[in-house]
Protein backbone atom coordinates (compact mmCIF):
# COMPACT_ATOMS: atom_id res chain seq x y z
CA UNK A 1 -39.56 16.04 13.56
CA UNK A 2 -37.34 16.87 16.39
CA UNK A 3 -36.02 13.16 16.89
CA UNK A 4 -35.63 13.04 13.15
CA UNK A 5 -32.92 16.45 13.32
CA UNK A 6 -31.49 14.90 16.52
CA UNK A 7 -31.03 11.23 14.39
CA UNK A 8 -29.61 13.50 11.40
CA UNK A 9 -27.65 15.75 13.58
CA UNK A 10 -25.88 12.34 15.55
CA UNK A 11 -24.90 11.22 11.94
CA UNK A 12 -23.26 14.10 11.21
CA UNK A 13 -21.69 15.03 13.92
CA UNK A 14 -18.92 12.15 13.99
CA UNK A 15 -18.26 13.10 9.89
CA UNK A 16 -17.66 16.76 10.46
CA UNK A 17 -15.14 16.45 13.63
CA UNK A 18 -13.19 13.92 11.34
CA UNK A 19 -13.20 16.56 8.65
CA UNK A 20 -11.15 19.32 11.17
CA UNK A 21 -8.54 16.98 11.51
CA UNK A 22 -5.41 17.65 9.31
CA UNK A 23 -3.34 14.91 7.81
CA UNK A 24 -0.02 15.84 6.30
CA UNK A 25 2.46 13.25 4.66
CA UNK A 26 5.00 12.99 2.27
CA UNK A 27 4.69 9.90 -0.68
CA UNK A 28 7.33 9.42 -3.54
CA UNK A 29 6.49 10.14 -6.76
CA UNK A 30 6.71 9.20 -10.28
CA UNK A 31 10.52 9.49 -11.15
CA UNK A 32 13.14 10.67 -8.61
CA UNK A 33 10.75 13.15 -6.34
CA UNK A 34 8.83 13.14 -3.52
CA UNK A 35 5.76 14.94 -3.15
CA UNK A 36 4.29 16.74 0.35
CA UNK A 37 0.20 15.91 0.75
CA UNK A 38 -2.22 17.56 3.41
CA UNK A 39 -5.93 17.33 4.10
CA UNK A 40 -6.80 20.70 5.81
CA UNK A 41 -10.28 22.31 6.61
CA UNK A 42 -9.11 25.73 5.20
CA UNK A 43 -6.50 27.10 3.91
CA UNK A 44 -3.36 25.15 2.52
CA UNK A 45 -0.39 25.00 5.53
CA UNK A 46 3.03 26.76 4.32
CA UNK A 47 6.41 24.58 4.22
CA UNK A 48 9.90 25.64 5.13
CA UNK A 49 12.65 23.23 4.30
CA UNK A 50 15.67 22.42 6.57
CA UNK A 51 16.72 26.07 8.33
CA UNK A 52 16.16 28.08 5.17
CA UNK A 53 13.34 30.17 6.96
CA UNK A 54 11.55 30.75 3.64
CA UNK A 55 8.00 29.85 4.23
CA UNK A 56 6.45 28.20 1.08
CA UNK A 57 2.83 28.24 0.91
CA UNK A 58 1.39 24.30 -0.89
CA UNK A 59 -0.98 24.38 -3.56
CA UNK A 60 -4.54 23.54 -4.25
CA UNK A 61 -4.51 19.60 -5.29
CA UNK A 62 -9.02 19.64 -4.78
CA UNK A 63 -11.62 22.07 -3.49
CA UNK A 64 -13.15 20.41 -0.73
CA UNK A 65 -16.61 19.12 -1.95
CA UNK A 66 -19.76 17.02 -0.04
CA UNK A 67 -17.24 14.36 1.01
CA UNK A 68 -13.63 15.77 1.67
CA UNK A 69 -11.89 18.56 2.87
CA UNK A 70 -9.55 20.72 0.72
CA UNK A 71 -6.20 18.84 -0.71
CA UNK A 72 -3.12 20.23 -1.11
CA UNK A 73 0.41 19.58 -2.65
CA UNK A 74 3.47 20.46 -3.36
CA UNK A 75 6.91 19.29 -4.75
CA UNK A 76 9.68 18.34 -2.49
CA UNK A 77 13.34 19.72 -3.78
CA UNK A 78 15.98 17.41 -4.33
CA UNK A 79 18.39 17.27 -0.85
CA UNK A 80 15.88 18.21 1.46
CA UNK A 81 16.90 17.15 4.85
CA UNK A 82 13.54 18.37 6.70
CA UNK A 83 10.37 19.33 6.44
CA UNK A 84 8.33 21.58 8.62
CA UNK A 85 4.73 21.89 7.95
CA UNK A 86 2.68 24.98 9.30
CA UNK A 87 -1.01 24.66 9.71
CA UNK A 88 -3.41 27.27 9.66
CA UNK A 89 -4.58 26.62 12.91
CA UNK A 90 -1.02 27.46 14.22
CA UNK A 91 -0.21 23.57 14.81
CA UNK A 92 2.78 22.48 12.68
CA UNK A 93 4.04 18.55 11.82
CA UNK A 94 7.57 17.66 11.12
CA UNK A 95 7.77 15.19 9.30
CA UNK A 96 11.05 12.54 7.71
CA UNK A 97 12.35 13.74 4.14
CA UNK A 98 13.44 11.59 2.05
CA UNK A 99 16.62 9.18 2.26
CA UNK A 100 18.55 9.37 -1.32
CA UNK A 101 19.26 5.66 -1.13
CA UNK A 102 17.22 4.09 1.73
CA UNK A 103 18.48 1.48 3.64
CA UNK A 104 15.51 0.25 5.54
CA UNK A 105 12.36 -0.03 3.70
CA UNK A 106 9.60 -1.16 5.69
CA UNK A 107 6.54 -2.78 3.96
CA UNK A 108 2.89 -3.52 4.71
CA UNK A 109 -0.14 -4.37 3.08
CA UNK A 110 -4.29 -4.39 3.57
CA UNK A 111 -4.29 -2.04 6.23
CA UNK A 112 -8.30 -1.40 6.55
CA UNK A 113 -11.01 -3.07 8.34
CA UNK A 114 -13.69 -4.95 7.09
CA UNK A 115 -17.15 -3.67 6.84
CA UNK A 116 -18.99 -5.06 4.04
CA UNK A 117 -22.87 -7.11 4.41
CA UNK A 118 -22.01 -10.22 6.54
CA UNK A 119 -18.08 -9.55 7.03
CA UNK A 120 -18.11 -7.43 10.08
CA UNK A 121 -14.44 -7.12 11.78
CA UNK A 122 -14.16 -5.36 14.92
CA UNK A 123 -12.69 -2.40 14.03
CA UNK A 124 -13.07 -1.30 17.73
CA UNK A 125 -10.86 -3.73 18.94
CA UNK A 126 -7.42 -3.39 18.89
CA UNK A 127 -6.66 -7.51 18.69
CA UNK A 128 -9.45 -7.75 15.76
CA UNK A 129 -8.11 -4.81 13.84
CA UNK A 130 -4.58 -3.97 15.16
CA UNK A 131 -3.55 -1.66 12.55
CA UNK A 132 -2.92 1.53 14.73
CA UNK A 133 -0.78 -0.31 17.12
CA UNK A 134 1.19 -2.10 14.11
CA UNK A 135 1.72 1.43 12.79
CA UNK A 136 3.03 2.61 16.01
CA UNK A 137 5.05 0.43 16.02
CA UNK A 138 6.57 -0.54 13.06
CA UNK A 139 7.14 4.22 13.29
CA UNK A 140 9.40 3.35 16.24
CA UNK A 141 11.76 1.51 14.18
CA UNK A 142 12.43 4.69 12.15
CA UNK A 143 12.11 3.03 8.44
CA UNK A 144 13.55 5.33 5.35
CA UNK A 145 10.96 4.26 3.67
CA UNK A 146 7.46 2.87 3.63
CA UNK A 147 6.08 0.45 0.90
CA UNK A 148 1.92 -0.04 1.53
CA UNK A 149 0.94 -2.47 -1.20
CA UNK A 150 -2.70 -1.41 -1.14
CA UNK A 151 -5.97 -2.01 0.27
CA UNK A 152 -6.42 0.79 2.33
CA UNK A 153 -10.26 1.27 2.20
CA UNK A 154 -13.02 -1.78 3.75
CA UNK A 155 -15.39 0.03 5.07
CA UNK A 156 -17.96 -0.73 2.77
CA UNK A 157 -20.97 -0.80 4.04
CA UNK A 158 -22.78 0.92 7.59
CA UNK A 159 -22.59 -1.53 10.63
CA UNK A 160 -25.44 -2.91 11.73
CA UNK A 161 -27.08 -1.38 15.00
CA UNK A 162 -25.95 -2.97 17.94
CA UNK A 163 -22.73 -4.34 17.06
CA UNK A 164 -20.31 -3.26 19.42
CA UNK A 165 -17.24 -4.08 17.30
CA UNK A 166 -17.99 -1.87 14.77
CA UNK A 167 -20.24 0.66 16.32
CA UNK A 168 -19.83 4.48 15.39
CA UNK A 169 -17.73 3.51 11.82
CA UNK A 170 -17.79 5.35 9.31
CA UNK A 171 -18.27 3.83 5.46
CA UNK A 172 -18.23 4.76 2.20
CA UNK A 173 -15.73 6.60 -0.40
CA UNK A 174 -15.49 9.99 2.02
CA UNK A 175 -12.90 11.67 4.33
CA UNK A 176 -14.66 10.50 7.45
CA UNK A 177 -13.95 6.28 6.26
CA UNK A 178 -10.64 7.27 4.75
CA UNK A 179 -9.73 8.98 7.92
CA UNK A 180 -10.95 6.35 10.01
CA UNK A 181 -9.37 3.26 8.22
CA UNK A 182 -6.24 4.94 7.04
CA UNK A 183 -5.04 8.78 8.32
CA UNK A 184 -5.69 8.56 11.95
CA UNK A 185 -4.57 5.07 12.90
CA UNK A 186 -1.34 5.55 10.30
CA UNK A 187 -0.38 8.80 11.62
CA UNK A 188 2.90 7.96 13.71
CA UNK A 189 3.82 6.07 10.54
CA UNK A 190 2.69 8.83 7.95
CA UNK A 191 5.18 11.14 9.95
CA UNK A 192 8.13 8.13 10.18
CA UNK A 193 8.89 8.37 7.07
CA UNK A 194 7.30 8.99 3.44
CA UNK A 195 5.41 6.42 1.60
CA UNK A 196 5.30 4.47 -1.45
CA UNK A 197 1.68 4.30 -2.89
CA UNK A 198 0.37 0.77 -4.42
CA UNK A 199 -3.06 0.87 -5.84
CA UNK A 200 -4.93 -2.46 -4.60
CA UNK A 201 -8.42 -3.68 -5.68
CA UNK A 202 -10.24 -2.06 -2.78
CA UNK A 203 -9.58 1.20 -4.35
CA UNK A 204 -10.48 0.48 -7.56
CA UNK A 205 -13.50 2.58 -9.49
CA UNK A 206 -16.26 0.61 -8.05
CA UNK A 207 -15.29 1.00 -4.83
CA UNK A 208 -13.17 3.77 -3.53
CA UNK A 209 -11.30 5.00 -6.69
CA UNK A 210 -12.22 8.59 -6.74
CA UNK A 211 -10.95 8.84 -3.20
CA UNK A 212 -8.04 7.05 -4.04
CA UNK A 213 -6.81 9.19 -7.21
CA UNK A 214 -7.80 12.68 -5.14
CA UNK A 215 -5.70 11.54 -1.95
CA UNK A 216 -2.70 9.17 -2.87
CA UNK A 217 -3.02 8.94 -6.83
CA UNK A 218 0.46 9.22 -8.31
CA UNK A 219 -0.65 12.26 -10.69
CA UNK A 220 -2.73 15.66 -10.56
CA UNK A 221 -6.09 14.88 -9.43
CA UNK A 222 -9.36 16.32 -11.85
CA UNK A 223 -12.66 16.14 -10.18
CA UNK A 224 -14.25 16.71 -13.03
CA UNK A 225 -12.02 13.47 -14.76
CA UNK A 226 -14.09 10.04 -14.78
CA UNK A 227 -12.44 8.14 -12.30
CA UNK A 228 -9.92 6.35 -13.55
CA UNK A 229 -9.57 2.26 -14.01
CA UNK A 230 -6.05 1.64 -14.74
CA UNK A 231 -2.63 3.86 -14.41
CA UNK A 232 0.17 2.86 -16.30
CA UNK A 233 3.61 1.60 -14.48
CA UNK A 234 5.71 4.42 -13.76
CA UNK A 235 9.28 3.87 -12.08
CA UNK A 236 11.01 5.22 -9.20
CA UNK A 237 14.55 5.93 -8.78
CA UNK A 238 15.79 4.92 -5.08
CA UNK A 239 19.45 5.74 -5.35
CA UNK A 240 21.21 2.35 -6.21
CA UNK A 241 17.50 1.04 -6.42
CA UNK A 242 14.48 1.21 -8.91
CA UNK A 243 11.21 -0.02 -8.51
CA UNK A 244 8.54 -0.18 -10.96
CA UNK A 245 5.05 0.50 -9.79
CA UNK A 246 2.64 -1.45 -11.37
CA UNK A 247 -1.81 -0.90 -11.21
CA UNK A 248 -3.17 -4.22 -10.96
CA UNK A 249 -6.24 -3.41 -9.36
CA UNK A 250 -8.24 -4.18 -11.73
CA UNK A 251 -6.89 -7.33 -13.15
CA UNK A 252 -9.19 -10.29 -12.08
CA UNK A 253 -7.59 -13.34 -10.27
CA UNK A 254 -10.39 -15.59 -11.28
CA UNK A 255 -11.32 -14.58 -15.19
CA UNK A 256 -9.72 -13.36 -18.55
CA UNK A 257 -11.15 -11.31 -21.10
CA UNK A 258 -9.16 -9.43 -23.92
CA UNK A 259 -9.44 -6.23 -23.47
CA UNK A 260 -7.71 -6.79 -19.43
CA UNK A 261 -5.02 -8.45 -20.78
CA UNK A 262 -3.88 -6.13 -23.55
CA UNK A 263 -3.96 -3.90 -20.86
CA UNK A 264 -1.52 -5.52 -18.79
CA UNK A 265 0.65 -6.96 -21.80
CA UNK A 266 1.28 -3.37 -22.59
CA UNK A 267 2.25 -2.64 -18.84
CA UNK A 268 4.27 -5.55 -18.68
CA UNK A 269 5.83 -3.78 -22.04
CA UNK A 270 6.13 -0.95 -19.98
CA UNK A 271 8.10 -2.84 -16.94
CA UNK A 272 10.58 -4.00 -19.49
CA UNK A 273 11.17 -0.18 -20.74
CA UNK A 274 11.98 0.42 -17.11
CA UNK A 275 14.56 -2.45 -16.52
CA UNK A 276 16.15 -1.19 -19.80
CA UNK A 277 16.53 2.33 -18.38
CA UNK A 278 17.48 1.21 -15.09
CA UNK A 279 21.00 1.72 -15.59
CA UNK A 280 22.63 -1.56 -14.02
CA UNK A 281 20.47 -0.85 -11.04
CA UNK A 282 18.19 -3.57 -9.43
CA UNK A 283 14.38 -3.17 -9.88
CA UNK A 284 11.68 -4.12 -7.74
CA UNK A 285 8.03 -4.75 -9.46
CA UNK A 286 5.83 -3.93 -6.91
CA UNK A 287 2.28 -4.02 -7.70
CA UNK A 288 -1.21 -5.56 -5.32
CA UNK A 289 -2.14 -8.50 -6.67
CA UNK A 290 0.77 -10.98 -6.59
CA UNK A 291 0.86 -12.95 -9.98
CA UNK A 292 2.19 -16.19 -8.43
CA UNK A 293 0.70 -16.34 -5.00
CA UNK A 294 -1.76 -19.04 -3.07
CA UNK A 295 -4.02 -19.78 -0.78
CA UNK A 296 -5.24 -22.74 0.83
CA UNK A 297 -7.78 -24.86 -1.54
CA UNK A 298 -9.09 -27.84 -0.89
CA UNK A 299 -7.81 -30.74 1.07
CA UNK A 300 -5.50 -27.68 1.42
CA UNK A 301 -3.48 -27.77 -1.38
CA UNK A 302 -1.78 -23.97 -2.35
CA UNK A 303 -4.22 -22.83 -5.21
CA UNK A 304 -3.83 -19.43 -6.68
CA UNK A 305 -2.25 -17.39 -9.65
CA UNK A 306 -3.79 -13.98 -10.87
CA UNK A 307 -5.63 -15.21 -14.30
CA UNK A 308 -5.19 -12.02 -16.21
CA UNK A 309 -1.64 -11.07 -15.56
CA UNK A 310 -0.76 -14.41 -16.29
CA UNK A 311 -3.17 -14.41 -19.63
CA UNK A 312 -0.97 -11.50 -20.12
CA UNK A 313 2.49 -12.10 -19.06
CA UNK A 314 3.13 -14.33 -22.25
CA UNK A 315 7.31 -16.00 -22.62
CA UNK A 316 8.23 -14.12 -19.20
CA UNK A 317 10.89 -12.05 -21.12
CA UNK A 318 9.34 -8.86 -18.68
CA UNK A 319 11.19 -10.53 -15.68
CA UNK A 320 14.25 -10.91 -16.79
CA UNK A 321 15.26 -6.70 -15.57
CA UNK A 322 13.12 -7.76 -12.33
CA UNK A 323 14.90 -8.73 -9.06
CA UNK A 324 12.21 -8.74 -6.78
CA UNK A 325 8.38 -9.36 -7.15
CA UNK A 326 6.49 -7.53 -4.20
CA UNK A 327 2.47 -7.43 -3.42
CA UNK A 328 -0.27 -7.65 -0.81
CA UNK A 329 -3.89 -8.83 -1.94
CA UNK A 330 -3.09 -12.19 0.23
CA UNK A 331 -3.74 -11.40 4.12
CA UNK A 332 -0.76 -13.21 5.38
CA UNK A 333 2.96 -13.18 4.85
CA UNK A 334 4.73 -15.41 2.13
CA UNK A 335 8.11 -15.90 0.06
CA UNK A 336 8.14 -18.01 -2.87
CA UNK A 337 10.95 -19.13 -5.04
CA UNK A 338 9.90 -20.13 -8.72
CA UNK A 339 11.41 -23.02 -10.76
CA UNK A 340 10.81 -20.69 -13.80
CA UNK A 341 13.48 -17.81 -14.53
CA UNK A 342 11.47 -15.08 -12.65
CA UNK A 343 12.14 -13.34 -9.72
CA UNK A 344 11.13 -14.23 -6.02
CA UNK A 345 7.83 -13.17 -4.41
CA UNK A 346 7.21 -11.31 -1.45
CA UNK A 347 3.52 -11.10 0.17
CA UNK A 348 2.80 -8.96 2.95
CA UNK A 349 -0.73 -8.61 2.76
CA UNK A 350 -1.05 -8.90 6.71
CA UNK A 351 -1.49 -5.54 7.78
CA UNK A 352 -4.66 -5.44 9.61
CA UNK A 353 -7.67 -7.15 7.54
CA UNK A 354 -8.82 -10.00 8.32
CA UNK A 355 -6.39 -13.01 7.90
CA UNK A 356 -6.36 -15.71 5.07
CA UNK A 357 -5.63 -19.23 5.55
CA UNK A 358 -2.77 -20.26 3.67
CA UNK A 359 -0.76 -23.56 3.85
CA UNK A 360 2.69 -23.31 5.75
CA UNK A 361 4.57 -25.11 2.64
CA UNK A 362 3.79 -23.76 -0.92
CA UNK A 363 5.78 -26.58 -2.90
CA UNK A 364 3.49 -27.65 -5.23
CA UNK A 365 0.78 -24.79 -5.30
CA UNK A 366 -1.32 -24.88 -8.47
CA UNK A 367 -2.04 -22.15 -10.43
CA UNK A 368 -4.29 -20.85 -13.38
CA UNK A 369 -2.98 -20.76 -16.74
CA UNK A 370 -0.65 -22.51 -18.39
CA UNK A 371 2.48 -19.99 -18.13
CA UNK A 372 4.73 -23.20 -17.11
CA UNK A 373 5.81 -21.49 -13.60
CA UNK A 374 5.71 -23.96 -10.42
CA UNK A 375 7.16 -22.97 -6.96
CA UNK A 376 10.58 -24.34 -6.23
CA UNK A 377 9.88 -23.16 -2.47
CA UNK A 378 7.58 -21.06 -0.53
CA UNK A 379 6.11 -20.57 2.63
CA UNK A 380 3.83 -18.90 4.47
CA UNK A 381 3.64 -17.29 8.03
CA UNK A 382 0.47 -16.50 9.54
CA UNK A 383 -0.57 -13.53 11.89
CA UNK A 384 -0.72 -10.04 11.75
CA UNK A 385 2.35 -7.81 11.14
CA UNK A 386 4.53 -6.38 8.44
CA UNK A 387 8.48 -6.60 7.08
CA UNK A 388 11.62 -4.46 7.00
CA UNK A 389 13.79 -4.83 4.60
CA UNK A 390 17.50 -4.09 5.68
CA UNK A 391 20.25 -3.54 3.01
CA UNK A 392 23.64 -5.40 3.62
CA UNK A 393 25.89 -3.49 3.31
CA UNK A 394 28.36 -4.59 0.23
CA UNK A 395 26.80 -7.68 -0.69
CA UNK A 396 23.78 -6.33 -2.21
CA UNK A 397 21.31 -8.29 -0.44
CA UNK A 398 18.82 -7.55 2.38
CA UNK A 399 17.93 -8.87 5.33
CA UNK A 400 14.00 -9.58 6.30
CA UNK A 401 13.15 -9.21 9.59
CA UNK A 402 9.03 -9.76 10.01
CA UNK A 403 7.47 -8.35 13.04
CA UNK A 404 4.17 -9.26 14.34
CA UNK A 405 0.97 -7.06 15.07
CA UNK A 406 2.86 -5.08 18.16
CA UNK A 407 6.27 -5.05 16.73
CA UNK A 408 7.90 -7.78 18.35
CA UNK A 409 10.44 -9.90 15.81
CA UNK A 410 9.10 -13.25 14.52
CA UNK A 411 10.98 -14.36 11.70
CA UNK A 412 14.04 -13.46 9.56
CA UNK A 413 14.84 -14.50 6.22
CA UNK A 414 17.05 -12.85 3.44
CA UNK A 415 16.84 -12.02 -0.05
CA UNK A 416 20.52 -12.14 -1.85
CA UNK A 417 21.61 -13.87 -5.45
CA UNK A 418 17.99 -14.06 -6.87
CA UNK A 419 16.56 -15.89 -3.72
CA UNK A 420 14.76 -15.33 -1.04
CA UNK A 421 16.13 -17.68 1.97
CA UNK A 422 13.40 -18.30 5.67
CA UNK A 423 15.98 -20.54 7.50
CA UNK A 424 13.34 -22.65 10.06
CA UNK A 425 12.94 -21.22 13.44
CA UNK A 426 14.61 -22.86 16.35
C-alpha cells in the first residue's frame, strides 16, 4: 500500500506544480478587439492599462475543475498602448498590446510534440522538439503580431517507461499537457506580442477540443456546452488588413460525406460575406488544413488536396475577395502559385512536430477532386522554423523572410500582385 501512494503521489506531483504556474496572454478576437487570457491557481490577476493607474480586476472565463486551473478574461479597449497584468501572488507580466495596423506578422504552425502509440518524439530534446528555442527566438524579433495555424496539442498518449526522450510528459486534454506542449515553452512569445488563434485537427472534439474552446476558443467558453465540432468563420479587422478565420479541423483530407461539405459550403458562403464587407481592404483566409497543399507520394510525385473543402468549394467564386491563402497541417514550409484564379498558398506547418517529406518542386502535384486547380509553381523548404511577414511600405506587398529552428534567416521570398515570388538561393 505504501509503494502504491508513493507511485500515485509521483504522478501527481509533476500535474499539480504545472497547475501553480500562471500563463497570461493576449489573442485577437472576433471583429476589431483583442482579448487578455490568464490561467491562475486562484483568484483572477487585475489589469491596468498604459499609466491610467486604475486597476481592473478580469473575469471568470471557467471554474477550475479535475483538469485545469481557473480561466479568466477580459476585453482589451481600443488604443491601448500597454498592458500590465497583476497576479495574485504579487508577480505581474507586461505584456505587447496590440498594433492598429501591424507591420510584422510572424507565423507558425504545429507547435506540439508527438506522443501518440508508436510515434514517440523526443520532447526532451531540444534538436527533436525545438519549439521553445524557436519561440525564443522568433520573441526576439519583436513581431506585432503572431499567426499559430494550429496544432498545438500531441501529447496523446503516456510514454512508455524507459524512454528517455519523452520521460516525465505529460498527456492528455489537461492543463499539465497543455502547459507542457504549449504555455511554458511559448511564453517569451505569448508575451512578444498577442496571437491569432487557428483551430487545427489536433484540437478537434476527439482529441483536445474541450481544452481548446476553454483556453483559446474565439467565444465564451460553457462547460456545461457539448464540445463543439465546427465554429463558423469570423473576420478580423487588422487596420488596412482583414483576415478571415476559417475552422477546418474537422474537414477530412482523405473522404467526403454530405453533411461535411454543406458545412464548409456554407463557411465558404460565409468567407465571401467577409470579402464583401471588407471595404477595399485585402483579406487573408487563414484556416489549418491548406486546401491545395502536398506531400510527397509515390515515386515522389506532390499528392495532396483537402477532399472536403474541395467537395465543397464548388466554381471558386469564394476566392475571388481572397488575397492570400494561409495554413499549417503540412510539417514543412511551402508557397504555391495556382494556374486557377485563386489566391497563393502559404504553409508553415514547421513549428516543432515532427517533419513531413515533401518534394522541393510542386509543379505538377496531384490533387483530389476534380475542382480543375493545378499548381503553376510551388516549392517546398524543409526544416524546422517559422515566417515573418514584413509589409512594404507603399507597394502593398510583403516581404517573407523564413527563419530556421534557432532563428537564423534561411530564405526570403515576397508576396506582391497576387504572387508569391522564392527567388533561388545563391
Amino acid at each position: 500500500m505504501k509503494r502504491l501512494l508513493l507511485f500515485a503521489l509521483a504522478a501527481w506531483l509533476p500535474a499539480a506544480a504545472e497547475a501553480q504556474s500562471p500563463s497570461v496572454w493576449l489573442q485577437l478576437s472576433p471583429g476589431s478587439g483583442a482579448e487578455l487570457r490568464a490561467v491562475v491557481p486562484g483568484a483572477c490577476p487585475t489589469v491596468t492599462w498604459d499609466s491610467s493607474g486604475a486597476a481592473t480586476p478580469m473575469l471568470e472565463r471557467a471554474a477550475a475543475d479535475a483538469n485545469f486551473p481557473r480561466m479568466c478574461s477580459l476585453a482589451i479597449p481600443a488604443g491601448v498602448q500597454t498592458v500590465h497584468v497583476s497576479m495574485p501572488d504579487g508577480t505581474t507580466e507586461n505584456l505587447a498590446a496590440p498594433v492598429q495596423n501591424p507591420q510584422r506578422i510572424l507565423i507558425l504552425g504545429d507547435t506540439g510534440c508527438r506522443i501518440k502509440g508508436d510515434y514517440l518524439q523526443a520532447c526532451n530534446d531540444p534538436v527533436a522538439w525545438p519549439f521553445a528555442g524557436l519561440a525564443k527566438a522568433a520573441a526576439s524579433l519583436k513581431p506585432d503580431l503572431v499567426i499559430h495555424l494550429g496544432d498545438y496539442l500531441y501529447r496523446e498518449s503516456p510514454c512508455p517507461e524507459g524512454n528517455a526522450g519523452c520521460a516525465g510528459s505529460p498527456w492528455g486534454d489537461n492543463w499539465a499537457s497543455w502547459n507542457a506542449d504549449l504555455f511554458t515553452p511559448a511564453a517569451p512569445l505569448l508575451a512578444a506580442a498577442p496571437w491569432l488563434i487557428v483551430r487545427g485537427n489536433h484540437e478537434d472534439c476527439s482529441r483536445s477540443g474541450s481544452g481548446f474552446l476553454r483556453l483559446l476558443g474565439p467565444g465564451a467558453f460553457d462547460p456545461k456546452a457539448a464540445c463543439a465540432d465546427h465554429l463558423p468563420p469570423y473576420a478580423v479587422s487588422l487596420g488596412e488588413q482583414a483576415i478571415a478565420v476559417m475552422d477546418s479541423a474537422s474537414a477530412s483530407d482523405t473522404s467526403v460525406d454530405d453533411k461535411s461539405v454543406a458545412v464548409y459550403r456554407a463557411d465558404f458562403d460565409a468567407v465571401k460575406a467577409i470579402a464583401s464587407a471588407a471595404s477595399g481592404h485585402p483579406l487573408w483566409l487563414v484556416g489549418h488544413r491548406p486546401i491545395w497543399a502536398a506531400i510527397s507520394g509515390p515515386l515522389g510525385i506532390p499528392i495532396g488536396g483537402n477532399a472536403t473543402m474541395i467537395a465543397a468549394s464548388g466554381g471558386l467564386s469564394a476566392f475571388s475577395g481572397v488575397s492570400l491563402m494561409l495554413s499549417g497541417h503540412i510539417h514543412t514550409f511551402e508557397a504555391i502559385n495556382y494556374d486557377a484564379k485563386i489566391p497563393p498558398q502559404i504553409v508553415a506547418g514547421h513549428g516543432g512536430d515532427n517533419l513531413d517529406p515533401t518534394p522541393a518542386n510542386l509543379r505538377g502535384a496531384i490533387f483530389q477532386g476534380h475542382s480543375g486547380v493545378s499548381v503553376k509553381d510551388g516549392l517546398s523548404v524543409g526544416g524546422f522554423g517559422f515566417l515573418m511577414m514584413t509589409r512594404n511600405a507603399g507597394t502593398g506587398g510583403w516581404t517573407i523572410q523564413l527563419y530556421d529552428s534557432v532563428g537564423t534567416p534561411e530564405r526570403q521570398c515576397t508576396f506582391a500582385a497576387g504572387r508569391v515570388s522564392c527567388p533561388p538561393t545563391k
